[in-house]
N, C-alpha and C. Protein backbone atom coordinates (compact mmCIF):
# COMPACT_ATOMS: atom_id res chain seq x y z
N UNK A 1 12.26 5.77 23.09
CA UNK A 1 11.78 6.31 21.84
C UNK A 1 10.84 7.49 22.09
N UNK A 2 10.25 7.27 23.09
CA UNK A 2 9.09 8.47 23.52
C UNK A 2 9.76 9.94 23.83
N UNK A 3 10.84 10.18 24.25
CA UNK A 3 11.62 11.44 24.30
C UNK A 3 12.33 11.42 23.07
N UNK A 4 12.90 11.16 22.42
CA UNK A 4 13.03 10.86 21.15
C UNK A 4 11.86 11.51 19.92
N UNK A 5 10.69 11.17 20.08
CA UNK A 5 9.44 12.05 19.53
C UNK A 5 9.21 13.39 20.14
N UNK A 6 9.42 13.04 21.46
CA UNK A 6 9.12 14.34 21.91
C UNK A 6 9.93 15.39 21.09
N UNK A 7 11.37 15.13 21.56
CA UNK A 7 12.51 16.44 20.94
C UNK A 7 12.39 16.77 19.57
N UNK A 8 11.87 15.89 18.95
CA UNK A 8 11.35 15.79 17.20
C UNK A 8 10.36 16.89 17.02
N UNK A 9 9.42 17.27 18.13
CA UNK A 9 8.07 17.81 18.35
C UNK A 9 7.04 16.92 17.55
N UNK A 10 7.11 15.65 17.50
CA UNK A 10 5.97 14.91 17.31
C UNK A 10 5.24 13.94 18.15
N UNK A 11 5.51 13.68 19.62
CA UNK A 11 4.45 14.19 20.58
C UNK A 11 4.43 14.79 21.56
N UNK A 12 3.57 15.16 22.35
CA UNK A 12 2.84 16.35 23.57
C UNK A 12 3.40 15.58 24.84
N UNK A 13 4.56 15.81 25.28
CA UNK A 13 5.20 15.38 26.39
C UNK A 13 4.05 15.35 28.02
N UNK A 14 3.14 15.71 27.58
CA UNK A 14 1.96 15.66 28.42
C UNK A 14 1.26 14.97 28.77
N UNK A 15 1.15 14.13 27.42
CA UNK A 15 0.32 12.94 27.27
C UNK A 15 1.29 11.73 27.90
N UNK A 16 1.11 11.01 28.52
CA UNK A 16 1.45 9.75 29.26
C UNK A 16 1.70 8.75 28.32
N UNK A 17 0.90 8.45 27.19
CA UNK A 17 1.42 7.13 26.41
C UNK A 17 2.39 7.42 25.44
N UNK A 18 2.90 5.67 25.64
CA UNK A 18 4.55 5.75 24.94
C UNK A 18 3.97 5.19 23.23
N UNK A 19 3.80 5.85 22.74
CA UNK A 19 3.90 5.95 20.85
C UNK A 19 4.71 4.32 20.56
N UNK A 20 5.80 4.05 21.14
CA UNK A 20 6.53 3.09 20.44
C UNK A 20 5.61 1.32 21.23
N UNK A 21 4.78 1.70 22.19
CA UNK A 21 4.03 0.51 23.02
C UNK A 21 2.89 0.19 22.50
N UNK A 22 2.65 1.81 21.56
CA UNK A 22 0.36 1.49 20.90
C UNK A 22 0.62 1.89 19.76
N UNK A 23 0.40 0.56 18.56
CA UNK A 23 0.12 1.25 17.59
C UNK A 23 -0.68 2.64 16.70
N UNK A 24 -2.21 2.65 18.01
CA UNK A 24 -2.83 3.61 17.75
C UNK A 24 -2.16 4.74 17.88
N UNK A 25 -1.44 4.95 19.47
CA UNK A 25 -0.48 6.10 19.20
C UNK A 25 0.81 6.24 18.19
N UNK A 26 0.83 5.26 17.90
CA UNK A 26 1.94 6.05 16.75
C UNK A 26 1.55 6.12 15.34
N UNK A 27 0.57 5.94 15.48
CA UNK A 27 -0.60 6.24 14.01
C UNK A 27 -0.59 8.07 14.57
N UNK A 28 -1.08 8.23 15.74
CA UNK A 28 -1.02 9.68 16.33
C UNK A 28 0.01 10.63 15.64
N UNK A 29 1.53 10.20 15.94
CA UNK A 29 2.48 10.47 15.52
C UNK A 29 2.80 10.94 14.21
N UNK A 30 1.89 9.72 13.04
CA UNK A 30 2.30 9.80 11.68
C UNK A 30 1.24 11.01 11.16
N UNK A 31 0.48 10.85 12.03
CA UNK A 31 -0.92 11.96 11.75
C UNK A 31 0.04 13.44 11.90
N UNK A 32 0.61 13.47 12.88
CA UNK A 32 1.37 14.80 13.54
C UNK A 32 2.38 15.73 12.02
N UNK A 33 2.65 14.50 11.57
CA UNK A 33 3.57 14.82 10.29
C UNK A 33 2.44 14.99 9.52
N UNK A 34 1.67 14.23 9.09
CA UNK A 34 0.71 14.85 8.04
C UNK A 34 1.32 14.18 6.56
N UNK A 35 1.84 12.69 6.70
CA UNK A 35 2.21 12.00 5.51
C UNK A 35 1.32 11.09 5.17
N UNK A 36 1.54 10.28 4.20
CA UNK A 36 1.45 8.45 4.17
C UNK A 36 2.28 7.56 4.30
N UNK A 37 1.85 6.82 5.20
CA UNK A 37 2.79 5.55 5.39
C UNK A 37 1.87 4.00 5.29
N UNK A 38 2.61 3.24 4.74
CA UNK A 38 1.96 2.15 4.77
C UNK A 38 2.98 0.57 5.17
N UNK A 39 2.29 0.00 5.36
CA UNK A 39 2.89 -1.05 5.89
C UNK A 39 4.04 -2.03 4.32
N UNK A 40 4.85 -2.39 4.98
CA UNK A 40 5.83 -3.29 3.81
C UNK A 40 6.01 -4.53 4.06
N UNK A 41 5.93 -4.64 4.78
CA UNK A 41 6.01 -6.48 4.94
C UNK A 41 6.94 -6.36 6.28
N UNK A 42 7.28 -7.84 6.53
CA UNK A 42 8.41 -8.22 7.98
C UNK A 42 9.30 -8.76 6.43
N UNK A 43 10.57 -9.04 7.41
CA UNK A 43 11.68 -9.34 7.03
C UNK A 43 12.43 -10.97 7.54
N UNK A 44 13.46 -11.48 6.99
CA UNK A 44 13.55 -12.09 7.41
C UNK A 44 13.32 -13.11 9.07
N UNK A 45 13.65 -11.45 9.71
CA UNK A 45 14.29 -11.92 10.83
C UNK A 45 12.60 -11.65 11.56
N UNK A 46 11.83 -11.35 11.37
CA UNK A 46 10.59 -10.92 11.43
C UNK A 46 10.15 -9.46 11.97
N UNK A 47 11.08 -8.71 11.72
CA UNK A 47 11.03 -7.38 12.28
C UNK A 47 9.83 -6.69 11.25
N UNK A 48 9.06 -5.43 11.56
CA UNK A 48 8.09 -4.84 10.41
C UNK A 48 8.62 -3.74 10.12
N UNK A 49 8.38 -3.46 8.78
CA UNK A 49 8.92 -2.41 7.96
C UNK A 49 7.50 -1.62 8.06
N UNK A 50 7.72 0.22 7.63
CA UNK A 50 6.57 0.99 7.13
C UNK A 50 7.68 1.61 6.42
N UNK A 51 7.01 2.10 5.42
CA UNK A 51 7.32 3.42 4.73
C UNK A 51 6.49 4.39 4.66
N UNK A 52 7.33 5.55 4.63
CA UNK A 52 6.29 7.39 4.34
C UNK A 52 6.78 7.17 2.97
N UNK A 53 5.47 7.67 2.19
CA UNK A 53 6.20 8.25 0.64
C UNK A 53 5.32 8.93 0.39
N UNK A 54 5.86 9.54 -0.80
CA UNK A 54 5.38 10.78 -1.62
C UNK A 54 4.06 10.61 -1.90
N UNK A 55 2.88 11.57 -1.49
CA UNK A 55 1.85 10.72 -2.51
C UNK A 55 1.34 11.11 -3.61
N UNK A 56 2.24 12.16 -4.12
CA UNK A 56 2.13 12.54 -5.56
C UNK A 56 3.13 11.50 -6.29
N UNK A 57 4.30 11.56 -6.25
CA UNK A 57 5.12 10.40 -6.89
C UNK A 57 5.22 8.82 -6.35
N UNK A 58 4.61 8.56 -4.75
CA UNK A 58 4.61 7.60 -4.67
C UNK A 58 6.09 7.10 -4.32
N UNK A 59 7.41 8.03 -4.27
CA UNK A 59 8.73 7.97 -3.81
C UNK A 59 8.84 7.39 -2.56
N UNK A 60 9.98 7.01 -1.75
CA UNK A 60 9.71 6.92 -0.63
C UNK A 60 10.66 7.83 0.37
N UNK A 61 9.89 8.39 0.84
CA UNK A 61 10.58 8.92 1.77
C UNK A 61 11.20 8.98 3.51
N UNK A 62 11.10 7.81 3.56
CA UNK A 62 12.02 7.16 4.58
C UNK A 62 11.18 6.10 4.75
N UNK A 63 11.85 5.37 5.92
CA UNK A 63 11.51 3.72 6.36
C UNK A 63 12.18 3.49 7.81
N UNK A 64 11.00 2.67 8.40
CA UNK A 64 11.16 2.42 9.58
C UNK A 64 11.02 1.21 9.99
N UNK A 65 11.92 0.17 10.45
CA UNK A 65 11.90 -0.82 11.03
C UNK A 65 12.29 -1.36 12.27
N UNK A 66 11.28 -2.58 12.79
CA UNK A 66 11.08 -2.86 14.21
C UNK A 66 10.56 -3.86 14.31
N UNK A 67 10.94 -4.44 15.85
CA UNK A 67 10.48 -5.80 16.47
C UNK A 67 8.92 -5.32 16.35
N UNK A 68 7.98 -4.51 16.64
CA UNK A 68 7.21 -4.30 16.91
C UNK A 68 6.22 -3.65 15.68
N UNK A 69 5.40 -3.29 15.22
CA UNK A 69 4.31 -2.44 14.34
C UNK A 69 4.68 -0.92 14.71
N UNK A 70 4.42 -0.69 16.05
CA UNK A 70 4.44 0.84 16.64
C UNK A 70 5.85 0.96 16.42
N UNK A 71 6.78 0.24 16.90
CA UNK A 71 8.26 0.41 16.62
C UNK A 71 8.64 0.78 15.51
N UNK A 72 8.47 0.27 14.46
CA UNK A 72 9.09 0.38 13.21
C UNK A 72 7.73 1.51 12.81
N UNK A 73 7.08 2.03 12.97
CA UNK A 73 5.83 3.38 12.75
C UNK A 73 6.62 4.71 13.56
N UNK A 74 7.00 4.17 14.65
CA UNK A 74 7.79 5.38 15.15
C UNK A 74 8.93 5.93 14.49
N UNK A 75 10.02 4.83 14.31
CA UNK A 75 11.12 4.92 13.62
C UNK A 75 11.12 5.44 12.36
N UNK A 76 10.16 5.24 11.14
CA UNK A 76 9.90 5.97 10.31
C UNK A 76 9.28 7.40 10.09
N UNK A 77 8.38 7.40 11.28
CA UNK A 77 8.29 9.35 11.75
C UNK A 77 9.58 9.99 12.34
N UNK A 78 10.44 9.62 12.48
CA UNK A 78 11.87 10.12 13.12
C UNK A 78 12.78 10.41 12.03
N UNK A 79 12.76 9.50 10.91
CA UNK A 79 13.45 9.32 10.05
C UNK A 79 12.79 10.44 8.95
N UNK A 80 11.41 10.37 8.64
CA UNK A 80 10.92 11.60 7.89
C UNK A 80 10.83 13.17 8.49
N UNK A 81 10.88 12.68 9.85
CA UNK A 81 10.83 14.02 10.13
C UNK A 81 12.59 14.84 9.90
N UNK A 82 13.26 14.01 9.79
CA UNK A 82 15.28 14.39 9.87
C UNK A 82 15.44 14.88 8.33
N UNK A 83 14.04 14.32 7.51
CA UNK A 83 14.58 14.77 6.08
C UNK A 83 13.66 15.89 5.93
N UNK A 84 12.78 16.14 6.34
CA UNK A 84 11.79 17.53 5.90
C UNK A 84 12.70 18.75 6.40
């Protein structure tokens, strides 16, 4: 996932930590875009959801899910960044 952000240009291939392992870094990530995202709940299977949305309409503009918090935080900066 970490080259994956990189090629996105949402992180500094410089930096050593993997975004999809620290939540803090992939808070980094969502910062990089300059959205809101907030947490949605787990799912059955217990995977975690985030969503980016609008924060004038409150829309959503993509969603990311994962075994993990950072996982499914990454996956939704990948996914907003494919629609901007």
């Amino acid at each position: 996932m970490r080259e994956q952000l990189i090629s996105a240009g949402l992180w500094d291939p410089s930096n050593p930590n993997n975004p999809a392992r620290s939540i803090t870094a992939a808070r980094q990530v969502m910062r990089r875009l300059a959205v809101r995202f907030r947490y949605q709940g787990q799912d059955a299977k217990g995977h975690y959801e985030y969503v980016v949305y609008e924060p004038q309409t409150g829309s959503t503009i993509a969603t990311g899910r994962g075994e993990t918090p950072a996982i499914a935080i990454c996956r939704a900066a990948l996914q907003a960044r494919r629609r901007n």
